[in-house]
Protein backbone atom coordinates (compact mmCIF):
# COMPACT_ATOMS: atom_id res chain seq x y z
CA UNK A 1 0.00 0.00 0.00
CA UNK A 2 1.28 3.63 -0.38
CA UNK A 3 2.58 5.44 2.09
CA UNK A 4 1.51 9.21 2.50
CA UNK A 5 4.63 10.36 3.85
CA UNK A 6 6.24 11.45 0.77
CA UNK A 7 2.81 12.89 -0.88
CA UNK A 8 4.75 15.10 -3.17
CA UNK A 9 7.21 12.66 -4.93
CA UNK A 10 8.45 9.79 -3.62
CA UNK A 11 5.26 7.50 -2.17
CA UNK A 12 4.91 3.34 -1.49
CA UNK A 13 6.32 0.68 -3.05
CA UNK A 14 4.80 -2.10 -4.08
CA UNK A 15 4.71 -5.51 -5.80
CA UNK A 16 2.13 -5.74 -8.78
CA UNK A 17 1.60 -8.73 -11.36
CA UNK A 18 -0.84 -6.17 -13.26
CA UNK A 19 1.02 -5.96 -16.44
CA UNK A 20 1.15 -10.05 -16.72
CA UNK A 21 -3.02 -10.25 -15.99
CA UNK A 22 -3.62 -7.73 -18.93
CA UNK A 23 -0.84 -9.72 -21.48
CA UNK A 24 -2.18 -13.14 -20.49
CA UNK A 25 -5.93 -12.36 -21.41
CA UNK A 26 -7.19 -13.88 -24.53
CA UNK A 27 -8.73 -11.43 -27.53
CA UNK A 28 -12.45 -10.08 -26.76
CA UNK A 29 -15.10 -8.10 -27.16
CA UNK A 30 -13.90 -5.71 -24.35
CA UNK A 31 -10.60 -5.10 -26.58
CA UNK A 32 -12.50 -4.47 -29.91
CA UNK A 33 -14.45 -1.57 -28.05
CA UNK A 34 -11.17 -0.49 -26.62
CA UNK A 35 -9.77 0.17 -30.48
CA UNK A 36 -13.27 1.58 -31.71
CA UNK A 37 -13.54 4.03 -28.83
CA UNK A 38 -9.53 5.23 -29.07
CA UNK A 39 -8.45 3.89 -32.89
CA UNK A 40 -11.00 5.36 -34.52
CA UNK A 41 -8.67 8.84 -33.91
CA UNK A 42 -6.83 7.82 -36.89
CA UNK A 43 -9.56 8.07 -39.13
CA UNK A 44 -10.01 11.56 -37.99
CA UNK A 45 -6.55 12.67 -38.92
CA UNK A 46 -7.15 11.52 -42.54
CA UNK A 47 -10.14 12.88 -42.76
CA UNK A 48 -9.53 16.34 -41.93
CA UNK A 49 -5.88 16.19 -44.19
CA UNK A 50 -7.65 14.76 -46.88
CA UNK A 51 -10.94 17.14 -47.26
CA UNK A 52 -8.10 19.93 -46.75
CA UNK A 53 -6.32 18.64 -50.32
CA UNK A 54 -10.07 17.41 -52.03
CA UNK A 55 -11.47 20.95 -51.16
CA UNK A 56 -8.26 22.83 -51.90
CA UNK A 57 -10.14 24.22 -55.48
CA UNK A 58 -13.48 24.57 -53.59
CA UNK A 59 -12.21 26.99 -50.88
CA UNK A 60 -10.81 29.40 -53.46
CA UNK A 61 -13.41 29.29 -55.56
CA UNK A 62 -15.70 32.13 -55.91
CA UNK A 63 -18.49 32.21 -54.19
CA UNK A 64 -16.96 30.31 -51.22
CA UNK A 65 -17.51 32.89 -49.00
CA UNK A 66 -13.79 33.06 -48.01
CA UNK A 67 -11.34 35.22 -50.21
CA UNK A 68 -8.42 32.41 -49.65
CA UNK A 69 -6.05 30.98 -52.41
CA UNK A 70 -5.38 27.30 -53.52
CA UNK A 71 -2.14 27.68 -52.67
CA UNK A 72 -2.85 29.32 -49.25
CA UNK A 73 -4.65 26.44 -48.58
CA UNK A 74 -2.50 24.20 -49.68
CA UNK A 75 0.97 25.38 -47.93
CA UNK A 76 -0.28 27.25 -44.93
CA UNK A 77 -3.46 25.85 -43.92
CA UNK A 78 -1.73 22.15 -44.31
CA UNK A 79 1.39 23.53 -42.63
CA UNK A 80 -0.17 25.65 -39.35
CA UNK A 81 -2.53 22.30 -38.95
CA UNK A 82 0.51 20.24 -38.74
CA UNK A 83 2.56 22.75 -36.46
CA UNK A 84 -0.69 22.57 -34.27
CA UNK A 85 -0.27 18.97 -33.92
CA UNK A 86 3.49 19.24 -32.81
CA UNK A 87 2.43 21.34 -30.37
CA UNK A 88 -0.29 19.91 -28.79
CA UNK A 89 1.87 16.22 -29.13
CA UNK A 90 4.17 18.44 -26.92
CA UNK A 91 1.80 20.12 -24.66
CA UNK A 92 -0.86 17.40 -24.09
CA UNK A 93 2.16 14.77 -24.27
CA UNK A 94 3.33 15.82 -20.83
CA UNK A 95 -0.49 16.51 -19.45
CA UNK A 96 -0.83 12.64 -20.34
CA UNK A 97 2.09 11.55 -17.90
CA UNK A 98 1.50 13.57 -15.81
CA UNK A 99 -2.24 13.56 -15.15
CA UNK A 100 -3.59 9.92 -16.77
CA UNK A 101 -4.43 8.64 -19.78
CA UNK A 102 -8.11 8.80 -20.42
CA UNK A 103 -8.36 12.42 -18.79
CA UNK A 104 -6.28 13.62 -21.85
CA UNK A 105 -8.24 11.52 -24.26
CA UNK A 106 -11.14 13.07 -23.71
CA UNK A 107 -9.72 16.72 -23.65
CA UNK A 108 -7.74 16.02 -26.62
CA UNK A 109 -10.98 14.54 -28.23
CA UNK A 110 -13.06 17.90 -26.74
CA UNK A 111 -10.37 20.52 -28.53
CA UNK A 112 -10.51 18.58 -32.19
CA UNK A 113 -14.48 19.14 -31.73
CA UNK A 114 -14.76 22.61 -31.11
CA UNK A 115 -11.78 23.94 -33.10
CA UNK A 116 -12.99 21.91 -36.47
CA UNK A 117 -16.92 22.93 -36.17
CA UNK A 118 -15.60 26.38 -35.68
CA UNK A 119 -13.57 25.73 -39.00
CA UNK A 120 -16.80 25.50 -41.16
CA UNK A 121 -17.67 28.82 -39.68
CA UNK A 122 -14.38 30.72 -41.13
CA UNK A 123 -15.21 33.65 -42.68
CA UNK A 124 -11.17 35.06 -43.23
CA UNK A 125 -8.02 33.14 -44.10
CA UNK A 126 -7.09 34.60 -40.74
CA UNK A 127 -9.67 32.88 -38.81
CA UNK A 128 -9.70 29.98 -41.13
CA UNK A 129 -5.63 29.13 -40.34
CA UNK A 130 -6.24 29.64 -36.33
CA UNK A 131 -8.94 27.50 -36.56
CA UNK A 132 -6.49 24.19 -39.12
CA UNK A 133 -4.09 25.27 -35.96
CA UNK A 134 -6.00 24.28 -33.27
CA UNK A 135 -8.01 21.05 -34.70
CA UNK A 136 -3.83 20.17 -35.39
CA UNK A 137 -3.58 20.43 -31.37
CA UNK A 138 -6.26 18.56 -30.73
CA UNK A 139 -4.86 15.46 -33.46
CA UNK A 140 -1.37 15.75 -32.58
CA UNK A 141 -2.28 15.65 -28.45
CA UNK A 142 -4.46 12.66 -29.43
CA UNK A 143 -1.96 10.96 -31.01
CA UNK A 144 0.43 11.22 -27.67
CA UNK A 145 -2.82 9.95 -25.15
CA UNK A 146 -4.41 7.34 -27.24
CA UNK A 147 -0.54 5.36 -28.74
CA UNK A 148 -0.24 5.24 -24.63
CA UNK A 149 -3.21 4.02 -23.76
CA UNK A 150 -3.25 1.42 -26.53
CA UNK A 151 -0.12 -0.28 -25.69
CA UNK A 152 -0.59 -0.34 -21.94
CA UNK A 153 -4.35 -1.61 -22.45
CA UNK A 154 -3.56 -4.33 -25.28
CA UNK A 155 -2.23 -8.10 -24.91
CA UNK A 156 1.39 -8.17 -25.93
CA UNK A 157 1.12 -11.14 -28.51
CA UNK A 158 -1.53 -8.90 -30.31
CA UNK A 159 0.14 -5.24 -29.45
CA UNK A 160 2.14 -5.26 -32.55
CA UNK A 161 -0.68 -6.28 -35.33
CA UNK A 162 -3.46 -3.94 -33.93
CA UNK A 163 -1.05 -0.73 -33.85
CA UNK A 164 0.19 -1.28 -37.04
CA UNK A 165 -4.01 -1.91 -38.15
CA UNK A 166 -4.94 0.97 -36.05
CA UNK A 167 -2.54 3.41 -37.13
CA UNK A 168 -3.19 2.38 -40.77
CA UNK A 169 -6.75 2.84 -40.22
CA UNK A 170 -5.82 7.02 -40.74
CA UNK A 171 -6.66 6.14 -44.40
CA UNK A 172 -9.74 4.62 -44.26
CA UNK A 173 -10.51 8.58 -43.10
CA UNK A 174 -8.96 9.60 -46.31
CA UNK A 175 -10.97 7.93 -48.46
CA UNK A 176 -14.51 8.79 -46.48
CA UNK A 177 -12.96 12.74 -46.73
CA UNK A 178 -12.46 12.20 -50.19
CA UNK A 179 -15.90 10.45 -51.15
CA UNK A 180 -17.44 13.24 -48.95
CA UNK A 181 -15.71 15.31 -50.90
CA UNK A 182 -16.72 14.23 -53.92
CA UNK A 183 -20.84 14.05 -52.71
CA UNK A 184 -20.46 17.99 -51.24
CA UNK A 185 -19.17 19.07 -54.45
CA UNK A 186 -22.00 17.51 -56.56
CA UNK A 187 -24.68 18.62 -54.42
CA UNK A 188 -24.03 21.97 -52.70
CA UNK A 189 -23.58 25.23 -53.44
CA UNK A 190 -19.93 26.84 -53.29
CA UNK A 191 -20.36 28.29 -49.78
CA UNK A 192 -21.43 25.51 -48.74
CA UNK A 193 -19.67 22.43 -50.13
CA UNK A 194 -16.50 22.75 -48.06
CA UNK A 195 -18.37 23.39 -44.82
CA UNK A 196 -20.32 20.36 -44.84
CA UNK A 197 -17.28 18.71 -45.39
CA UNK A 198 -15.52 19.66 -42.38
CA UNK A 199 -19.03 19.31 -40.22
CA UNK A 200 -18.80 15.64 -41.29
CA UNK A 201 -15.05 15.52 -39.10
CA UNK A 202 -17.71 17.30 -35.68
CA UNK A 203 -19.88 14.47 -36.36
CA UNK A 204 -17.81 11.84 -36.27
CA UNK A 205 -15.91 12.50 -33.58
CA UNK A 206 -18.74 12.96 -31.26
CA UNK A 207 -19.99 9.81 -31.91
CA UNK A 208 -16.09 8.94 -30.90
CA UNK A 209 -16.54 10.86 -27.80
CA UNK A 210 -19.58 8.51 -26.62
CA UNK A 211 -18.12 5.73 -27.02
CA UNK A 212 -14.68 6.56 -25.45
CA UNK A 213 -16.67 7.62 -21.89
CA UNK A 214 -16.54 3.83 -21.52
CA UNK A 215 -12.73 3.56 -21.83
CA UNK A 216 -11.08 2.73 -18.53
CA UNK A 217 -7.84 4.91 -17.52
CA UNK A 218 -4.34 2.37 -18.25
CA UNK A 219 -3.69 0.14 -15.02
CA UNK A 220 -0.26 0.71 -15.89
CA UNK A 221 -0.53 4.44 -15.06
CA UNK A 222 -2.41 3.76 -11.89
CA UNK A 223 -0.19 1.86 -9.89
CA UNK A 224 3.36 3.89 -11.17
CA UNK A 225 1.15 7.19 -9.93
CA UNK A 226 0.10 5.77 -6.20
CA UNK A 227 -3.44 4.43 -7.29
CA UNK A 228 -3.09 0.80 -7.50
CA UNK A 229 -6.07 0.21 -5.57
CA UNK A 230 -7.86 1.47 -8.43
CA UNK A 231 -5.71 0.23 -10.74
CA UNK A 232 -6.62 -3.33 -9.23
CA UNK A 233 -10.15 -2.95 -9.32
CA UNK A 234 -9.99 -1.52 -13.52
CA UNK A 235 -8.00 -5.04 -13.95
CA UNK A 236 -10.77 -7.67 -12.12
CA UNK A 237 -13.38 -5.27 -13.95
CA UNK A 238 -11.34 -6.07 -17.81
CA UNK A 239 -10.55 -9.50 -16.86
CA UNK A 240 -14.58 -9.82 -15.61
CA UNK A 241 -15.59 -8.53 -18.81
CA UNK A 242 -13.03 -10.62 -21.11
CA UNK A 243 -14.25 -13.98 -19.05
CA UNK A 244 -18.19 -12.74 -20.14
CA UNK A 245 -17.44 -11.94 -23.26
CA UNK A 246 -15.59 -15.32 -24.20
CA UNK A 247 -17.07 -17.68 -21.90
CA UNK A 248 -13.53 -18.92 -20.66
CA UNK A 249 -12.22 -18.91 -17.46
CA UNK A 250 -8.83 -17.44 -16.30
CA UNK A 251 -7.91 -20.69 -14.33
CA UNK A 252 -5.37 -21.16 -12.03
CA UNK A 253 -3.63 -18.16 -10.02
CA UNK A 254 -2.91 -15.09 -10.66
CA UNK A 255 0.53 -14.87 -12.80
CA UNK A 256 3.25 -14.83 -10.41
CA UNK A 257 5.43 -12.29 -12.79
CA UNK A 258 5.17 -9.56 -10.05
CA UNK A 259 6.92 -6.14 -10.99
CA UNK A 260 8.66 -4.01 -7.83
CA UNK A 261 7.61 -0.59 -7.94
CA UNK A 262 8.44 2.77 -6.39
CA UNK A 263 5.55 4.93 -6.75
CA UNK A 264 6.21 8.54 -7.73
CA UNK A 265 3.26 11.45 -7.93
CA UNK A 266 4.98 12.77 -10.95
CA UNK A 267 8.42 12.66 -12.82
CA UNK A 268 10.16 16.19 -13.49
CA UNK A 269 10.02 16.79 -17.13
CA UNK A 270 14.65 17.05 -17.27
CA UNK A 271 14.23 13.70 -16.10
CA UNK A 272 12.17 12.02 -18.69
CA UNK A 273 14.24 14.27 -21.07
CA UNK A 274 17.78 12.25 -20.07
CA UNK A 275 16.04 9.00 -19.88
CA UNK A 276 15.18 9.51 -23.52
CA UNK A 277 18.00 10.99 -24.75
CA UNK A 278 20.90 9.99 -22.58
CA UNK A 279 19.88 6.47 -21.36
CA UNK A 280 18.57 5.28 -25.04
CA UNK A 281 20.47 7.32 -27.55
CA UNK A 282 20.78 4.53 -30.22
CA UNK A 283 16.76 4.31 -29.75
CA UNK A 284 16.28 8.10 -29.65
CA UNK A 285 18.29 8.18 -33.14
CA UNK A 286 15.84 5.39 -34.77
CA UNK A 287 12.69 7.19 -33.58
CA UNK A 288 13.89 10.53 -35.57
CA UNK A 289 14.74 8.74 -38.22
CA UNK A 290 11.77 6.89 -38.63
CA UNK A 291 9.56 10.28 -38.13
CA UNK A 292 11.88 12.65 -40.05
CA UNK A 293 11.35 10.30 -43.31
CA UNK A 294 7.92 9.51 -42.79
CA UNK A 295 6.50 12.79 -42.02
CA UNK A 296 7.96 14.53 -44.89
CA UNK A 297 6.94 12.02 -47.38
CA UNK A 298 3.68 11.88 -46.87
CA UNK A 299 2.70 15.37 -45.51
CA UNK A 300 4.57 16.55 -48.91
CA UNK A 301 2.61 14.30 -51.08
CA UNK A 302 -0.70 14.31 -49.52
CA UNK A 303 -1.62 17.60 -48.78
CA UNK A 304 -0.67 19.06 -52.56
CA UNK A 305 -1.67 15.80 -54.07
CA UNK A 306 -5.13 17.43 -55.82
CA UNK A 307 -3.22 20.25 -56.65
CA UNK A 308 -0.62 18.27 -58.54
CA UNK A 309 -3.12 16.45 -60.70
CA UNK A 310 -4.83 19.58 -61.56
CA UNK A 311 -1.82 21.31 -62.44
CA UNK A 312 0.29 18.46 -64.55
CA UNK A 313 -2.83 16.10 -65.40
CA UNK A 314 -5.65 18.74 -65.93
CA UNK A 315 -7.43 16.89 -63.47
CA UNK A 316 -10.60 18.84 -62.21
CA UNK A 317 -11.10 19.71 -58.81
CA UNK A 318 -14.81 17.32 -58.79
CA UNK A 319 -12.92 14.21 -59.69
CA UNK A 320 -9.50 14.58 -57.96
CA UNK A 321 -10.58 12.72 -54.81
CA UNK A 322 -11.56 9.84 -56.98
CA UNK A 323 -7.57 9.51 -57.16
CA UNK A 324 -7.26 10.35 -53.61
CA UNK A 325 -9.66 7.26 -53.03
CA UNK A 326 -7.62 4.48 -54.84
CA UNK A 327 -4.56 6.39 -53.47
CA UNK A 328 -6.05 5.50 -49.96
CA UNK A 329 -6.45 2.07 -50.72
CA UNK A 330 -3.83 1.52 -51.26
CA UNK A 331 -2.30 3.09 -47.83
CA UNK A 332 -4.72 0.86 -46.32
CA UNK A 333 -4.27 -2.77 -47.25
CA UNK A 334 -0.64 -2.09 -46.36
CA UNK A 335 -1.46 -2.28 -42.90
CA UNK A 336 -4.29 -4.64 -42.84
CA UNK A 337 -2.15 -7.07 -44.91
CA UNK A 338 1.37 -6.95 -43.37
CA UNK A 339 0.27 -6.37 -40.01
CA UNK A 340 1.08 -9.74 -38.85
CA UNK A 341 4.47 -10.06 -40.01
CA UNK A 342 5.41 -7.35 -37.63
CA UNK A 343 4.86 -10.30 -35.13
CA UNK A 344 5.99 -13.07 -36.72
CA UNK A 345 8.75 -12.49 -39.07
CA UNK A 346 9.54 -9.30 -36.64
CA UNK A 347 10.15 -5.73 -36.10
CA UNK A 348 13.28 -4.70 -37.62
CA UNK A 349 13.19 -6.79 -40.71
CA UNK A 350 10.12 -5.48 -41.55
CA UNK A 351 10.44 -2.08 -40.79
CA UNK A 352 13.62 -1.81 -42.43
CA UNK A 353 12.03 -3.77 -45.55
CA UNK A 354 8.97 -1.58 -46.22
CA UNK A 355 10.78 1.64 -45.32
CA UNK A 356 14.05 0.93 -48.07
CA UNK A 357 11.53 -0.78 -50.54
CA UNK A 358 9.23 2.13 -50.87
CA UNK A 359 11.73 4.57 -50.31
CA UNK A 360 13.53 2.99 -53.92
CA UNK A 361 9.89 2.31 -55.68
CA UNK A 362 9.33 5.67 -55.17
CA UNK A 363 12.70 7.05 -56.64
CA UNK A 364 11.65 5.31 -59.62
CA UNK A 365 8.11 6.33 -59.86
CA UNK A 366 9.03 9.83 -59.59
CA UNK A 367 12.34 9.58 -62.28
CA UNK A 368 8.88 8.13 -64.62
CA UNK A 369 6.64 11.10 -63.62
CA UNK A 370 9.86 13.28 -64.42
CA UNK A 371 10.30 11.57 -67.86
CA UNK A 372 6.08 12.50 -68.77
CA UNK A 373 5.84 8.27 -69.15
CA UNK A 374 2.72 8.59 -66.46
CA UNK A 375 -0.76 9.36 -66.92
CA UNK A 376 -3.22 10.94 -63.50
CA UNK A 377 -3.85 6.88 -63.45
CA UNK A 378 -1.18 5.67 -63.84
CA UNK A 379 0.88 7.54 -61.69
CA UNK A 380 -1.95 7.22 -58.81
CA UNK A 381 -1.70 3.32 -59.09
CA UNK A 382 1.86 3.70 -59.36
CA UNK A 383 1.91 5.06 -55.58
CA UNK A 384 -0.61 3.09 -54.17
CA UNK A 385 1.63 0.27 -55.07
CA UNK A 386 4.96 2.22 -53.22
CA UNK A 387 2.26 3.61 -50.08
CA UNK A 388 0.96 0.03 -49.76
CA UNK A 389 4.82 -1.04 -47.84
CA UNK A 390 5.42 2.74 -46.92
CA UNK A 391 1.99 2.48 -44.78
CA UNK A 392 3.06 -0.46 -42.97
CA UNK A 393 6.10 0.49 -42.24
CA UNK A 394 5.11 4.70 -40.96
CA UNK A 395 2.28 3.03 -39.19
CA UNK A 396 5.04 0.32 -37.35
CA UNK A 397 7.32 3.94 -35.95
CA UNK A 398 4.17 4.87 -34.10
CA UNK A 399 4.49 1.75 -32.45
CA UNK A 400 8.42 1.85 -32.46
CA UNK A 401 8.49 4.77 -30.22
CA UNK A 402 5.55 3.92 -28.33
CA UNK A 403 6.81 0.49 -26.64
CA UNK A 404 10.95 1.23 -27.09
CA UNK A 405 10.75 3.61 -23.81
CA UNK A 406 10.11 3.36 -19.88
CA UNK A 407 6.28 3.56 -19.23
CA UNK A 408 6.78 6.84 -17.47
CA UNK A 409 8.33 8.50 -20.17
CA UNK A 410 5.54 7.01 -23.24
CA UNK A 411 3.34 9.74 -24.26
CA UNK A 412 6.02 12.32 -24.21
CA UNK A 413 8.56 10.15 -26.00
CA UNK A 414 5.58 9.75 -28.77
CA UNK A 415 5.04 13.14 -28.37
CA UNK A 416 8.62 14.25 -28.84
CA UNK A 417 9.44 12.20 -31.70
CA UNK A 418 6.23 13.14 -33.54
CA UNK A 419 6.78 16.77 -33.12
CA UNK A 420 10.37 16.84 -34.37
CA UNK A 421 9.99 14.45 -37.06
CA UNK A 422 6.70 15.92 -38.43
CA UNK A 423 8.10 20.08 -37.44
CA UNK A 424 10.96 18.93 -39.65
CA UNK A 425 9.20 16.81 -43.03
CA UNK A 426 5.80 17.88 -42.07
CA UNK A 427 5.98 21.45 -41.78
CA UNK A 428 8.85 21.81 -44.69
CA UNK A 429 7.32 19.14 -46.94
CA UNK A 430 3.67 21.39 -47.54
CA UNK A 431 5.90 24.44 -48.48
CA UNK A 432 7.92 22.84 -50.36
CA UNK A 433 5.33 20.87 -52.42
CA UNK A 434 3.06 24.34 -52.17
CA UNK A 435 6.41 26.19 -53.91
CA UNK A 436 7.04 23.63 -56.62
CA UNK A 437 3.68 22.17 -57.71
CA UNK A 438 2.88 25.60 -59.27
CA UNK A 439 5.69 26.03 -61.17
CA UNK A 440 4.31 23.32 -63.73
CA UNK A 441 8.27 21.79 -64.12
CA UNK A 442 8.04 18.02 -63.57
CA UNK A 443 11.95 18.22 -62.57
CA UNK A 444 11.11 20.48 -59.60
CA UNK A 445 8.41 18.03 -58.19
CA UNK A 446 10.90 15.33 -58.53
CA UNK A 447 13.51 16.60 -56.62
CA UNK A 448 10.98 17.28 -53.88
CA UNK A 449 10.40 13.08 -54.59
CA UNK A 450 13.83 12.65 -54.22
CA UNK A 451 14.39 13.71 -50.58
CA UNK A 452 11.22 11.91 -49.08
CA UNK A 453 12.64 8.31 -50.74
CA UNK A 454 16.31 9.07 -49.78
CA UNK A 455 15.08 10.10 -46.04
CA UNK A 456 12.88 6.58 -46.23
CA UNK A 457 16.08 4.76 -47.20
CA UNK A 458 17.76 6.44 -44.37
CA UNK A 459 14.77 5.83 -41.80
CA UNK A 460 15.09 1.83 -43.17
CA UNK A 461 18.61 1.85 -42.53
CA UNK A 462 18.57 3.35 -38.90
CA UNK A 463 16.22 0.94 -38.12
CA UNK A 464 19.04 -2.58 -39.54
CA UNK A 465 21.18 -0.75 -36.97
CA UNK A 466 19.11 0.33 -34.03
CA UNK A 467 15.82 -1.67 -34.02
CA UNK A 468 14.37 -3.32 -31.22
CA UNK A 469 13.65 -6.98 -31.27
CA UNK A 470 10.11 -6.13 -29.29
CA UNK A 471 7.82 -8.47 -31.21
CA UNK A 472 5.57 -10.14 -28.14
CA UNK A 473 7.28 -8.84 -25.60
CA UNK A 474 6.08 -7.31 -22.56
CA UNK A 475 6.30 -3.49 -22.62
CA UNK A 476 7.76 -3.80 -19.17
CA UNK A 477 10.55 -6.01 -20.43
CA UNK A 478 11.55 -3.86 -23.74
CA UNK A 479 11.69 -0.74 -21.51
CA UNK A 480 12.31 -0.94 -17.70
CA UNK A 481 10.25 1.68 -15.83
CA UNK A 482 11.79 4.37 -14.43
CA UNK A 483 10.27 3.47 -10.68
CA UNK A 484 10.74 -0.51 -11.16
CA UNK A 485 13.47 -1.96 -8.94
């Protein structure tokens, strides 16, 4: 039990087998309405990037009732909603260690609500870029809260497969934004036809919001932060549920894999800083590298990727997300259909395989769109081909940096690495893209092509040299708590 002498830092210690009750209990219904109530995030994110690029020609057209350009939209709207992110990843990264999972996830949740209703109310660019700004906070804080909660609340022989699924799931919410898209265009007027778009993103995630009231707060975080009398009574309460839901029985006694732990109220932020940095360095170089690469491929790609068609294809702004749809699909069965090698053939040859592979696939795709041998098809099937490993692979570093560090540190360390990697490729990558597409010079977009697959290669190769043999292994084991004995 904790002691209450040392209420503002150091409090009991105790023994807890926890972490071996929630790994040993078999796949349920309990766990499915754990991913719909905190995956379904993903989804968001691609919806609001993707109805950002489908709507890019509908925003600056007139009668939209904003006076905004395509190329406003396209380089600073895309780039202040990813800055956003970074810093609410960094600002709601820290509220989550510090102050519980599922408290964040439902703030995080409540910010993305208000700030992207208000965005279908934007009147100015002005207003219009605060509001991409603040629905980024919201996303990029959700990102920190939910990757946490996630790994501490899911079985460790199924951890790796439903990240990768869950993470990949982002593009199932680009292809809804861009078949939205595609209906608001059709059927309402100009002022209108982006707004309904982005009211689609409030409803959504309200219907997220109910169901996430019924997610419980990580055991894990309980017991480090002197509550493991509640954090006892969430575990009989999931392994009551998983024994209802299955009709098994957890036979025998309780696992007798007990953990030693030295309770702290909170962790000063310096110290989760040289934990990170100083006690993993060889794991703090794979997480940038793996973000850096990622996040400047595809936030270069994907947020000018209407705008390119239009510009070298003469694609028109009503069928553009048609591409965006297939281009989707692609990102998708990446994830659904290599998840389980993550598990089974392992981490770092897989990461290292889809990273390099698409990283070189897309070198020669783009050399091919330099040469004029592609067609708006072509081309889009072309990628989906090279996104279809890249997806895997970007969705795998989310769980790479999420289950490589102490349980203390988690949702900063996700929080960090997201922020730098996606300040650096996802903040550059949109101007860049915004800067080049225009010019109508296939060698300038290809040069832009060239640093996302050489910065993939790079990601692949950090990870031969630095990844983590963590396939089915207990969080606790890959990363020793900072308050374990």
């Amino acid at each position: 039990m904790a002691t209450t002498a040392l209420r503002e830092e150091q409090l009991g210690t105790i023994e807890t087998n926890i972490p071996a009750r929630l790994d040993r209990l078999p796949w349920s219904r309990w766990h499915w309405r754990i991913l719909i109530g905190l995956g379904t995030v993903w989804i968001l994110d691609g919806l609001e990037v993707t109805i950002v690029g489908s709507v890019a020609g509908a925003l600056s057209a007139k009668g939209s009732g904003i006076d905004i350009s395509t190329a406003q939209v396209a380089g600073w709207a895309a780039s202040l909603y990813v800055a956003g992110a970074c810093v609410g990843a960094l600002l709601f990264g820290r509220l989550t260690d510090m102050f519980g999972r599922k408290r964040l996830f439902m703030i995080t949740l409540g910010v993305y609500l208000t700030a992207t209703i208000a965005t279908a109310f934007s009147w100015t660019p002005l207003f219009f870029f605060a509001c991409r700004f603040v629905t980024g906070m919201g996303i990029g804080g959700e990102y920190s809260a939910i990757n946490s909660a996630i790994d501490e609340l899911i079985p460790a022989k199924h951890r790796g497969r439903i990240d990768i699924i869950i993470n990949g799931t982002y593009w199932a919410g680009a292809a809804i934004g861009a078949l939205v898209s595609v209906a608001a265009l059709h059927i309402f007027s100009p002022l209108l036809q982006w707004r309904v778009c982005f009211g689609l993103g409030f409803i959504l995630g309200l219907a997220i919001l109910i169901v996430r009231r019924n997610v419980p707060e990580s055991p894990r975080w309980l017991f480090i932060h002197g509550h493991e009398d509640e954090a006892e009574q969430v575990t009989r309460d999931i392994e009551r549920q998983v024994m209802q839901s299955t009709g098994t029985h957890l036979d025998g006694p309780d696992p007798d894999d007990k953990i030693t732990i030295h309770q702290r109220r909170s962790i000063p932020l310096w110290e989760i800083v040289r934990v990170i940095v100083a006690r993993y360095p060889k794991r703090t170089v794979l997480g940038l590298a793996l973000f850096i690469g990622q996040a400047f491929l595809y936030n270069a790609i994907l947020f000018g990727y209407a705008t390119l068609l239009s510009t070298f294809f003469g694609v028109s702004t009503s069928d553009a997300p048609y591409y965006l749809v297939a281009f989707a699909a692609g990102n998708l069965l990446g994830p659904l259909l290599l998840a389980n090698l993550f598990d089974s053939v392992g981490r770092r040859p897989m990461i290292a395989g889809t990273y390099i592979l698409s990283g070189v696939l897309l070198l020669v795709t783009g050399f091919m769109f330099d040469q004029h041998d592609l067609t708006a098809a072509s081309l889009t099937i072309a990628w989906s081909v090279v996104f279809f490993f890249a997806s895997a692979g970007v969705s795998a570093a989310y769980l790479t940096v999420s289950e490589i560090f102490p349980m203390e540190t988690r949702a900063l360390a996700i929080a960090v690495f997201y922020a730098v990697g996606t300040g650096i490729g996802g903040i550059i990558g949109p101007q860049l893209f915004g800067r080049l597409i225009p010019t109508g010079k296939t060698s300038d977009v290809f040069v832009a092509l060239v640093v996302g697959a050489v910065l993939m290669i790079v990601g692949g190769l950090a990870e031969l040299a630095f990844g983590v043999k963590a396939e089915r292994q207990r969080l606790e084991d890959i990363a020793k708590p900072l308050t374990a004995s």
